[in-house]
C-alpha atoms as a PDB file:
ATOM      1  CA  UNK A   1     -20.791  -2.844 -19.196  1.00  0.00           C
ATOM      2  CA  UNK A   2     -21.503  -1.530 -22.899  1.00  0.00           C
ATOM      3  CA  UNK A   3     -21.708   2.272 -21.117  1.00  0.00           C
ATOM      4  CA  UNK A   4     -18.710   2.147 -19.024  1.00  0.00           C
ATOM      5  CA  UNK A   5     -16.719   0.564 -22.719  1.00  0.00           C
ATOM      6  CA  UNK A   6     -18.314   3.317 -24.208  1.00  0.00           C
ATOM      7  CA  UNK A   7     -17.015   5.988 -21.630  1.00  0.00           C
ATOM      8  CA  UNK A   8     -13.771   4.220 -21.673  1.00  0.00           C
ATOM      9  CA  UNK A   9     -13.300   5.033 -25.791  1.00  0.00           C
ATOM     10  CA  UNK A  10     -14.587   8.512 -25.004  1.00  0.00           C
ATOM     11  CA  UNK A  11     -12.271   9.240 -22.485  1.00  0.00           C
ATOM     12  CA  UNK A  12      -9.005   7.939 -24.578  1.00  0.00           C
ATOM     13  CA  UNK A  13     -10.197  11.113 -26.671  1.00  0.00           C
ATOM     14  CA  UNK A  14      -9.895  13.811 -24.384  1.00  0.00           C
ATOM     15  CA  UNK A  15      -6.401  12.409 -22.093  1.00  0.00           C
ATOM     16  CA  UNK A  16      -3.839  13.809 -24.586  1.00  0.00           C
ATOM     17  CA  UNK A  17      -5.772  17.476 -24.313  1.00  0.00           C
ATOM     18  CA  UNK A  18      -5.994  16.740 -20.441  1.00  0.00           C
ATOM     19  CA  UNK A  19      -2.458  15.948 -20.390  1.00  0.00           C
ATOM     20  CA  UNK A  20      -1.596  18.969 -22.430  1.00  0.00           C
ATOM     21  CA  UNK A  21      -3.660  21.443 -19.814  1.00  0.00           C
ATOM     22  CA  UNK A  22      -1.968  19.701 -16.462  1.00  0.00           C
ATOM     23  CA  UNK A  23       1.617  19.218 -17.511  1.00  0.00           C
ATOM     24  CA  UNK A  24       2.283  22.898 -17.142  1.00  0.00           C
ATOM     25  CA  UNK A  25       0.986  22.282 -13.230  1.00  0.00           C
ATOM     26  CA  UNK A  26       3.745  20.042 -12.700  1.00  0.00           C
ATOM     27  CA  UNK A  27       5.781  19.888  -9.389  1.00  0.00           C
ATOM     28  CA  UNK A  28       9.275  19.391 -10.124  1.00  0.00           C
ATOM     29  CA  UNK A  29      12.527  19.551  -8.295  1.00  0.00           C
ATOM     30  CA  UNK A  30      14.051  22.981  -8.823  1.00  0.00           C
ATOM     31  CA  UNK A  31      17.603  23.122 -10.645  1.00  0.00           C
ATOM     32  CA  UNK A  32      20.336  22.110  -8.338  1.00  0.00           C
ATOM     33  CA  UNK A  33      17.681  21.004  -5.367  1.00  0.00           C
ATOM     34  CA  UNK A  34      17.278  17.172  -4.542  1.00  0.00           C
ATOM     35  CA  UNK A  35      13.870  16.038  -3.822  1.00  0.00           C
ATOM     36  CA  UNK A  36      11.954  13.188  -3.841  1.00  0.00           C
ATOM     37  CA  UNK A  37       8.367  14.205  -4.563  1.00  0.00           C
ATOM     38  CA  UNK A  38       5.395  11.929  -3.525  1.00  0.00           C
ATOM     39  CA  UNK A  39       1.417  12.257  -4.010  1.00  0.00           C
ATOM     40  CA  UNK A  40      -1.056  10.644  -2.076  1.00  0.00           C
ATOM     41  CA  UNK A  41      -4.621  11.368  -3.975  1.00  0.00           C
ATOM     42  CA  UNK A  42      -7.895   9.645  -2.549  1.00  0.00           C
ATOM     43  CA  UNK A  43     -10.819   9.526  -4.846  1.00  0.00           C
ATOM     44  CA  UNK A  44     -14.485   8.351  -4.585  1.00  0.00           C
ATOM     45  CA  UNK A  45     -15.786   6.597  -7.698  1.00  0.00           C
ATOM     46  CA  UNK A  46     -19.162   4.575  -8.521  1.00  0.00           C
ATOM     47  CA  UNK A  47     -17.967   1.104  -7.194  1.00  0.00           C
ATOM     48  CA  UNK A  48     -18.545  -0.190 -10.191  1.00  0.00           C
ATOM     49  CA  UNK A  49     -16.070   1.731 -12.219  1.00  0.00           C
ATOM     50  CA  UNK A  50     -13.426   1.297  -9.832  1.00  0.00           C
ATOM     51  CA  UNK A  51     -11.884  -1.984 -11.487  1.00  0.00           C
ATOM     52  CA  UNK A  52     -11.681  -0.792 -14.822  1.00  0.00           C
ATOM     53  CA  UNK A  53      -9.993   2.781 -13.478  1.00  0.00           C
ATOM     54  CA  UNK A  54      -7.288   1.083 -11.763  1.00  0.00           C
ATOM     55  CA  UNK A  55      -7.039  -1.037 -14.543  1.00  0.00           C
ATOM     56  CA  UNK A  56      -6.771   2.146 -16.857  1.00  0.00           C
ATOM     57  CA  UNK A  57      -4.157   3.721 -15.075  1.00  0.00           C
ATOM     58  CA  UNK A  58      -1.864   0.739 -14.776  1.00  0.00           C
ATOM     59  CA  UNK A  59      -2.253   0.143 -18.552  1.00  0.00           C
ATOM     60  CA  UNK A  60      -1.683   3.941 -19.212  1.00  0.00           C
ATOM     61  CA  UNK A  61       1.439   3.916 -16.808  1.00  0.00           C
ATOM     62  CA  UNK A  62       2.871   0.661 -18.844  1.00  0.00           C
ATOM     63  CA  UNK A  63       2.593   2.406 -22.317  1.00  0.00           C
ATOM     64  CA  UNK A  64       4.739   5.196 -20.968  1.00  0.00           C
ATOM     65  CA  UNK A  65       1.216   7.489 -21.976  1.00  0.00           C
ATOM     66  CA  UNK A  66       2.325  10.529 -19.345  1.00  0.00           C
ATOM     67  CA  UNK A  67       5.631  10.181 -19.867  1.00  0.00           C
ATOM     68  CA  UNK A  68       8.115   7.442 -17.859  1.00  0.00           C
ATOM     69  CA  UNK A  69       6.455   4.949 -15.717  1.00  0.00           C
ATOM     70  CA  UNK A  70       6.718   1.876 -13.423  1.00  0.00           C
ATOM     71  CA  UNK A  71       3.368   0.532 -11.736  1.00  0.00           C
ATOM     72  CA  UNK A  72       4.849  -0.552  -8.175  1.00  0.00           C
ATOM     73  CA  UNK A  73       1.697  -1.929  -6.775  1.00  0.00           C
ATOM     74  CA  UNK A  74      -2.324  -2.577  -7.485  1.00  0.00           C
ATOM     75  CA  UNK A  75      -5.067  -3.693  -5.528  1.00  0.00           C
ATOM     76  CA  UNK A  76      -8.671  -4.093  -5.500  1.00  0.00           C
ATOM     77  CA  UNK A  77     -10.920  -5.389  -2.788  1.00  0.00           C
ATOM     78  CA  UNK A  78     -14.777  -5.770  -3.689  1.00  0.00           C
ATOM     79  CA  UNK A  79     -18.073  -6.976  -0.901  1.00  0.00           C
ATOM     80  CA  UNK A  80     -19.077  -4.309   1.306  1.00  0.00           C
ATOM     81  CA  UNK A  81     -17.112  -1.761   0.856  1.00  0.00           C
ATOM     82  CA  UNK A  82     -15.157  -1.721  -2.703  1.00  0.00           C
ATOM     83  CA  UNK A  83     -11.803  -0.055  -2.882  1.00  0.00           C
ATOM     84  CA  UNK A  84      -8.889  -0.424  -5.356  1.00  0.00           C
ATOM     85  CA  UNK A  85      -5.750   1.113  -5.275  1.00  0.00           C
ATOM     86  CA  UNK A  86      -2.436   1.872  -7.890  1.00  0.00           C
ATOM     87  CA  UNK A  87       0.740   3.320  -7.023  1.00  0.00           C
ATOM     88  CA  UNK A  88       3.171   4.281  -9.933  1.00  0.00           C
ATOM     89  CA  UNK A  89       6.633   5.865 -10.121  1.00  0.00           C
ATOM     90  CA  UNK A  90       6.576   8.309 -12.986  1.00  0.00           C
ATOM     91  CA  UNK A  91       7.917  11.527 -14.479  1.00  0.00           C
ATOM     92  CA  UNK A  92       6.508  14.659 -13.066  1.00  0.00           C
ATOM     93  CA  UNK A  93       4.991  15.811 -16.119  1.00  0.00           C
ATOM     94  CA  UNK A  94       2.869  12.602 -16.169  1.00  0.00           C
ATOM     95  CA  UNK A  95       1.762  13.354 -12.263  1.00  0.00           C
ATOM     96  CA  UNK A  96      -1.195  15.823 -12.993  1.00  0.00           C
ATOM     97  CA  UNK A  97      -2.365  14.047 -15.646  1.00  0.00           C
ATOM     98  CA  UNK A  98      -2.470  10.729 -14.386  1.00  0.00           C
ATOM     99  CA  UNK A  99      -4.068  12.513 -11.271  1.00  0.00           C
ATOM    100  CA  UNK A 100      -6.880  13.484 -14.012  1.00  0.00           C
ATOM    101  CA  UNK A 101      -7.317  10.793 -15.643  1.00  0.00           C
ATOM    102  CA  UNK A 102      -7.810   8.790 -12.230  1.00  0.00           C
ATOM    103  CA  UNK A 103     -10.483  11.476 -10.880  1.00  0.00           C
ATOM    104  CA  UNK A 104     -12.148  11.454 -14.107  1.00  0.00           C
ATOM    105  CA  UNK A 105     -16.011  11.413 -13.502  1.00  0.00           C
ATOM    106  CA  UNK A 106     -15.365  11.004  -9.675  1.00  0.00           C
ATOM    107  CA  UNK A 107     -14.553  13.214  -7.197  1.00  0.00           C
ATOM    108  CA  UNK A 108     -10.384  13.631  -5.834  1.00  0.00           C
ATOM    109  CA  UNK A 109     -11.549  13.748  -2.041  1.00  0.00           C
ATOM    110  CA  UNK A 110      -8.121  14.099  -0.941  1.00  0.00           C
ATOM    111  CA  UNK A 111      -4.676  15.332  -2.103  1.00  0.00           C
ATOM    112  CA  UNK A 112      -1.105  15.359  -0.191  1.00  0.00           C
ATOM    113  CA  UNK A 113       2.160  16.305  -1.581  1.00  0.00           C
ATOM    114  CA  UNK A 114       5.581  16.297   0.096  1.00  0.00           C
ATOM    115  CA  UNK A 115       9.213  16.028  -1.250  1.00  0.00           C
ATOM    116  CA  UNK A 116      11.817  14.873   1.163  1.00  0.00           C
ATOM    117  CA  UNK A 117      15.728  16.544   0.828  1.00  0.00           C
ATOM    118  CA  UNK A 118      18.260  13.570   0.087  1.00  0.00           C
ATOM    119  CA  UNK A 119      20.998  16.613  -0.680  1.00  0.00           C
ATOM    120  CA  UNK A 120      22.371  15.126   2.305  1.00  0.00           C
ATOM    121  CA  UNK A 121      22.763  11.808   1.378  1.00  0.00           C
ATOM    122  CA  UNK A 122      23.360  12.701  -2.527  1.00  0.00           C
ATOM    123  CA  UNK A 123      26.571  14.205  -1.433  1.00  0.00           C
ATOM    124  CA  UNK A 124      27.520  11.830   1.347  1.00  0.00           C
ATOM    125  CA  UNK A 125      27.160   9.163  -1.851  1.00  0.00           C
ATOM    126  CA  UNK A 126      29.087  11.171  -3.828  1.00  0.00           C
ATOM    127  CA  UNK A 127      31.878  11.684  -1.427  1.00  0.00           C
ATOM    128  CA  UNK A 128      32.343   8.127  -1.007  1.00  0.00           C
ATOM    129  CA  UNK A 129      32.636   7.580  -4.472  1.00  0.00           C
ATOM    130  CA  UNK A 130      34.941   9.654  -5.197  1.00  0.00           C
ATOM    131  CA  UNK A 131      37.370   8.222  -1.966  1.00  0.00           C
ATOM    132  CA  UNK A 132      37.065   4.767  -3.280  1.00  0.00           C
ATOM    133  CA  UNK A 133      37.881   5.599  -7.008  1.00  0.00           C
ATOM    134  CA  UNK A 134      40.669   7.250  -5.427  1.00  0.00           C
ATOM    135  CA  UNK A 135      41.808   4.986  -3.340  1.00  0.00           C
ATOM    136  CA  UNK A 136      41.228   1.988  -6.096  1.00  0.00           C
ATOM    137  CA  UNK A 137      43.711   4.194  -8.394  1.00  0.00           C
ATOM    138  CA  UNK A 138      46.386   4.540  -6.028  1.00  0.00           C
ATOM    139  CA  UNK A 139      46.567   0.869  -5.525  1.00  0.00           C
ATOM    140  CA  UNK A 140      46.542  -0.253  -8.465  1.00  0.00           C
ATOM    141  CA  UNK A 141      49.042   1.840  -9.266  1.00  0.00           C
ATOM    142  CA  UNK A 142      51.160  -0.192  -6.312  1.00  0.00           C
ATOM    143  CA  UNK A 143      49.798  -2.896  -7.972  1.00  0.00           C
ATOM    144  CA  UNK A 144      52.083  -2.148 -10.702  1.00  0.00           C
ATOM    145  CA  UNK A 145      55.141  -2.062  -9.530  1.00  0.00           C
ATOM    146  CA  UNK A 146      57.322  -4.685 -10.325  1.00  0.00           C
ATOM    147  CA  UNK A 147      59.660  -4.649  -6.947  1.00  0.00           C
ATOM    148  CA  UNK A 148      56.734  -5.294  -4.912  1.00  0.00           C
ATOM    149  CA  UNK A 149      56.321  -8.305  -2.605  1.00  0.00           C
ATOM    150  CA  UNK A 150      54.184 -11.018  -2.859  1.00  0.00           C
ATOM    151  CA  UNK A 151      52.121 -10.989   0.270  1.00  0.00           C
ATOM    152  CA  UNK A 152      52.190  -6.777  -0.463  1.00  0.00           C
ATOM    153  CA  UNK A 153      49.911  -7.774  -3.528  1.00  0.00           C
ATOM    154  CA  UNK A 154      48.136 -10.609  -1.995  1.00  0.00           C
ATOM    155  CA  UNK A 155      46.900  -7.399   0.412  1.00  0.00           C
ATOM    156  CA  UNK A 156      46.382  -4.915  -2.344  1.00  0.00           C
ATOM    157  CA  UNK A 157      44.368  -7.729  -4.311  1.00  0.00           C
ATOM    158  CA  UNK A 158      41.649  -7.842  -1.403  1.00  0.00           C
ATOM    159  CA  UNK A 159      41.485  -4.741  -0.729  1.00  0.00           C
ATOM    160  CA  UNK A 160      41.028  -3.203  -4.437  1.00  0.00           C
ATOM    161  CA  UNK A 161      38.286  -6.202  -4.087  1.00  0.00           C
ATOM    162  CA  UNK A 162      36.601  -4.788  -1.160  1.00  0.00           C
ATOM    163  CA  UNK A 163      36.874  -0.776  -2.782  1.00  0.00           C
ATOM    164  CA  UNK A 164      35.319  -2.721  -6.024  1.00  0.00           C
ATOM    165  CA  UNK A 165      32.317  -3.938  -4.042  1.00  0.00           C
ATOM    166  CA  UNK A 166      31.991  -0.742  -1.790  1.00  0.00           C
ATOM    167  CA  UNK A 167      32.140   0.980  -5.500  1.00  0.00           C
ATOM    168  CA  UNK A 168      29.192  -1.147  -6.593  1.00  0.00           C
ATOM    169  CA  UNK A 169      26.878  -0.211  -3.542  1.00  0.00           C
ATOM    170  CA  UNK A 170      28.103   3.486  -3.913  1.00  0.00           C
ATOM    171  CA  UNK A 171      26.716   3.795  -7.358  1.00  0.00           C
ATOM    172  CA  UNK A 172      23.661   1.760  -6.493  1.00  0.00           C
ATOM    173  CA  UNK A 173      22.745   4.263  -3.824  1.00  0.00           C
ATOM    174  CA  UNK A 174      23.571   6.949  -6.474  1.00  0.00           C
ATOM    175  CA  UNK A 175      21.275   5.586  -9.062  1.00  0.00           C
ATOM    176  CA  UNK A 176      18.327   5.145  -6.570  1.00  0.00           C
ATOM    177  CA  UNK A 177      18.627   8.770  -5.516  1.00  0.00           C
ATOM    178  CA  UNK A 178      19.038   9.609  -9.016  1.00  0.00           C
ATOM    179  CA  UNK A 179      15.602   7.864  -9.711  1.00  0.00           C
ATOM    180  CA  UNK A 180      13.917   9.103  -6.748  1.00  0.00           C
ATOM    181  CA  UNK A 181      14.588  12.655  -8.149  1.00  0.00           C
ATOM    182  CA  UNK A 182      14.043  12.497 -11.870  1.00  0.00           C
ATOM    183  CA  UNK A 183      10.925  10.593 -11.411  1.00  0.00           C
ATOM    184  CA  UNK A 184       8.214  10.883  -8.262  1.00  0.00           C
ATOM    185  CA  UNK A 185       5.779   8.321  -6.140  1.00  0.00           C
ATOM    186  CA  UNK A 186       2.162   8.648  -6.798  1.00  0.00           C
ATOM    187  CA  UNK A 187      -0.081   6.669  -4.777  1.00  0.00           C
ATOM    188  CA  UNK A 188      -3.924   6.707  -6.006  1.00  0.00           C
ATOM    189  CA  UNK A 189      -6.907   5.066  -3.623  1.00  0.00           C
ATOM    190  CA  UNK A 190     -10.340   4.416  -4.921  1.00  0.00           C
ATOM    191  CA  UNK A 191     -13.495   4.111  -2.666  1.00  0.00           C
ATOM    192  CA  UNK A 192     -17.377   4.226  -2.798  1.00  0.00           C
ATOM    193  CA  UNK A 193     -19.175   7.319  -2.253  1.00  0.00           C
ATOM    194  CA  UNK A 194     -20.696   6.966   1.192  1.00  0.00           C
ATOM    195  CA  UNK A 195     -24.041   6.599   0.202  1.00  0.00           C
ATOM    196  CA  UNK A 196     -23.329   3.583  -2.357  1.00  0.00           C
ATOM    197  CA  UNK A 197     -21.774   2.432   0.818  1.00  0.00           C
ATOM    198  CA  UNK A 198     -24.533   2.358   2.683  1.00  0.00           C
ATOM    199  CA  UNK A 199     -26.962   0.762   0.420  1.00  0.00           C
ATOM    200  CA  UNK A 200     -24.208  -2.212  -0.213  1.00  0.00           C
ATOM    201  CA  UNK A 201     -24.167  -2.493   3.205  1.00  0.00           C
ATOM    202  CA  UNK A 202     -28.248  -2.938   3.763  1.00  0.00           C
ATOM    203  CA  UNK A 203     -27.791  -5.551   0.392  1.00  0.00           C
ATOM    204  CA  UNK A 204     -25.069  -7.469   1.834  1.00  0.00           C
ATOM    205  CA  UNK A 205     -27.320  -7.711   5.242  1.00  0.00           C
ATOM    206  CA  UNK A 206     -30.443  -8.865   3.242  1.00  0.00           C
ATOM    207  CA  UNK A 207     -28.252 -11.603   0.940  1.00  0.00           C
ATOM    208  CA  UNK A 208     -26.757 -12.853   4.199  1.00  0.00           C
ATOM    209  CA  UNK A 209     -30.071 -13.047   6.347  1.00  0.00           C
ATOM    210  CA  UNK A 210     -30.463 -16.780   6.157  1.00  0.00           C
ATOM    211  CA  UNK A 211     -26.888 -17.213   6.990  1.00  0.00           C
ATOM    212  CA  UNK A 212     -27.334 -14.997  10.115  1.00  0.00           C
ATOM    213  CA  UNK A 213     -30.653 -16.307  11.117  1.00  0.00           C
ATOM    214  CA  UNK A 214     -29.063 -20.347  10.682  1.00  0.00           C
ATOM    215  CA  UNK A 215     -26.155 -19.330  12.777  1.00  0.00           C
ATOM    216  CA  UNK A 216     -28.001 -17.830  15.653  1.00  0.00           C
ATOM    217  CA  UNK A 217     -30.439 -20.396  15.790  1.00  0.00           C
ATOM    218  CA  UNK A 218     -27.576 -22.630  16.051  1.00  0.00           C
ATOM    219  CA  UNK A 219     -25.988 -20.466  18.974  1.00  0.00           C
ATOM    220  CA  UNK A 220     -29.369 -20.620  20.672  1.00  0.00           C
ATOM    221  CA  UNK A 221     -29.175 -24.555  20.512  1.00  0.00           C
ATOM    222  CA  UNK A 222     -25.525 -24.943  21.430  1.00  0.00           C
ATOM    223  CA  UNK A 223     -26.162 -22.491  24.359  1.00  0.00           C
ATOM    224  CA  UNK A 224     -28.924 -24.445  25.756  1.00  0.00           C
ATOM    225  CA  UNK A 225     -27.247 -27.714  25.150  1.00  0.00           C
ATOM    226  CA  UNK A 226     -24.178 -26.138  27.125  1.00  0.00           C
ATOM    227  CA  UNK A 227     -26.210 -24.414  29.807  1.00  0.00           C
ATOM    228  CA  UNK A 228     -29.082 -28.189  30.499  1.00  0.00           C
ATOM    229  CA  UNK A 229     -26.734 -30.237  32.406  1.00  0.00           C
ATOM    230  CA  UNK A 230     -25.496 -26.951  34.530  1.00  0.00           C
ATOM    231  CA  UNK A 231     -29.434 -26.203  35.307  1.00  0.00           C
ATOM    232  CA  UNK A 232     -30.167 -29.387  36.242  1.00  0.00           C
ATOM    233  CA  UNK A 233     -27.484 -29.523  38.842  1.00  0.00           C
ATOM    234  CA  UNK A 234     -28.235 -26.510  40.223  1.00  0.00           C
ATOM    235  CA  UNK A 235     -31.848 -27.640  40.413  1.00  0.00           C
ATOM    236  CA  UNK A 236     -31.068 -30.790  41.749  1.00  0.00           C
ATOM    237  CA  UNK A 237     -29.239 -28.925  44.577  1.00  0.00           C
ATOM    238  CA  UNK A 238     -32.110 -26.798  45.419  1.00  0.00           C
ATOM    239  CA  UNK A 239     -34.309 -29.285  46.117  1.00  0.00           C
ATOM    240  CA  UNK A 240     -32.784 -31.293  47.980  1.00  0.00           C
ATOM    241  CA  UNK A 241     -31.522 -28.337  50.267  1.00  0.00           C
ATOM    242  CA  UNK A 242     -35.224 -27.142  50.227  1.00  0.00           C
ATOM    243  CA  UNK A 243     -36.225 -30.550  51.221  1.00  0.00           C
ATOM    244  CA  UNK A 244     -33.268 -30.122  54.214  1.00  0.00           C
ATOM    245  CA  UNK A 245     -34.748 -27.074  55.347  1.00  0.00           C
ATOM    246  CA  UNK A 246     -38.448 -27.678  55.475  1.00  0.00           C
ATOM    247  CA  UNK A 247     -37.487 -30.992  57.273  1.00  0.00           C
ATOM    248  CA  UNK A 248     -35.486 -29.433  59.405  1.00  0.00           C
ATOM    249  CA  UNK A 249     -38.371 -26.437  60.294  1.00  0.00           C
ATOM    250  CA  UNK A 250     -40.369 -29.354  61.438  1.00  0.00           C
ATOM    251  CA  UNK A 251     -38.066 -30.709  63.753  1.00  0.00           C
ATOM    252  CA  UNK A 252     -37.912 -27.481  65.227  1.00  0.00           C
ATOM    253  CA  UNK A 253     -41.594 -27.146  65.507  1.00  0.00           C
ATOM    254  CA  UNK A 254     -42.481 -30.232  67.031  1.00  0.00           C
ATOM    255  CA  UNK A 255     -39.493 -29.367  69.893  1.00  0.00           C
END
């Protein structure tokens, strides 16, 4: 514990240079171009060290250290095989160097980047926006009219209620594209190298030996007590038709 603190204040150190070297790497939407970036990165760590690196990068993401930065999900699973995972939404200058510091004294097994193109539905968004608002000005301009009739406005009331709500989702829709391209989905997975795999494997089958050996022995007892009464039937029935056919050989003889 005292070595991995002691890497952990060593390592606060030499992040900011890290972050300096990888920010220049950076994938970023191009000017005018809409995508949505996301990173899957799969590293293998010492199983003990996986905790405290997810733990790392979630409290790096949370003090905005890279840049922008929302943790969207963590997990960690320990026993045989130890894993932990962290994904973050975050700025793409903080993407390489979040990929560093995660990789840091381990080894990034894995790495897949894709962006998908919501042009599309960035301008489908827009376009609806812009009908509504339209729409929502001409009525109320109706609206406004003093010679118009009552059930007139009763109909121009729900509707500029319904272009209000349509409005709302419109610019919800906007903002999440918005946020999808400004900032960009990194997913990070931790796992054991193989071989510290194995060995917790050959320790978890030597802690759990007297469990095994207690449960088989109790198979072995519940099998037999299942399987008596079904012998002794079927024993039962072969003597008796044993006894039937040597009794019945004699009757045949003595004919």
């Amino acid at each position: 514990m005292v070595v991995l603190a002691l890497a952990g204040c060593g390592n606060k150190e030499q992040y900011p240079s890290l972050a300096a070297k990888m920010e220049s790497g950076a994938v970023a939407s191009p000017e005018g171009a809409s995508l949505a970036y996301e990173h899957e990165v799969d590293v293998k760590l010492d199983a003990a060290q996986i905790g405290p690196r997810v733990k790392q990068i979630s409290e790096a993401c949370q003090a905005s250290r890279f840049g922008d930065c929302a943790v969207l999900q963590v997990g960690q699973q320990g026993g045989e095989y130890p894993s932990g995972s962290i994904r973050v939404r975050i700025a793409p200058k903080g993407v390489e160097p979040l990929i560093g510091l995660a990789g840091a004294g381990g080894d990034v097994a894995s790495r897949n980047t894709q962006a998908e193109d919501l042009a599309q539905q960035v301008a489908d968004t827009a376009l609806t926006q812009a009908r509504l608002r339209k729409e929502h000005e001409r009525l109320l301009a109706y609206q406004d009219d003093k010679g118009i009739k009552v059930a007139d406005l009763l109909v121009i009331t729900q509707r500029l209620s319904e272009i209000e709500a349509g409005l709302e989702q419109a610019n919800k829709e906007a903002a999440n594209h918005r946020r999808r391209i400004d900032t960009q989905l990194l997913t990070v997975r931790f796992e054991a190298p193989s071989g510290q795999r194995s060995r917790s494997e050959i320790g978890e089958a030597f802690s759990e030996f007297g469990a095994t050996l207690t449960s088989s022995v109790a198979f072995v007892i519940r099998a037999v007590a299942a399987l008596l009464p079904v012998t002794l039937v079927l024993w039962l029935v072969g003597w008796v038709a044993l006894k039937l056919w040597r009794r019945r050989r004699r009757n045949i003889a003595t004919h």
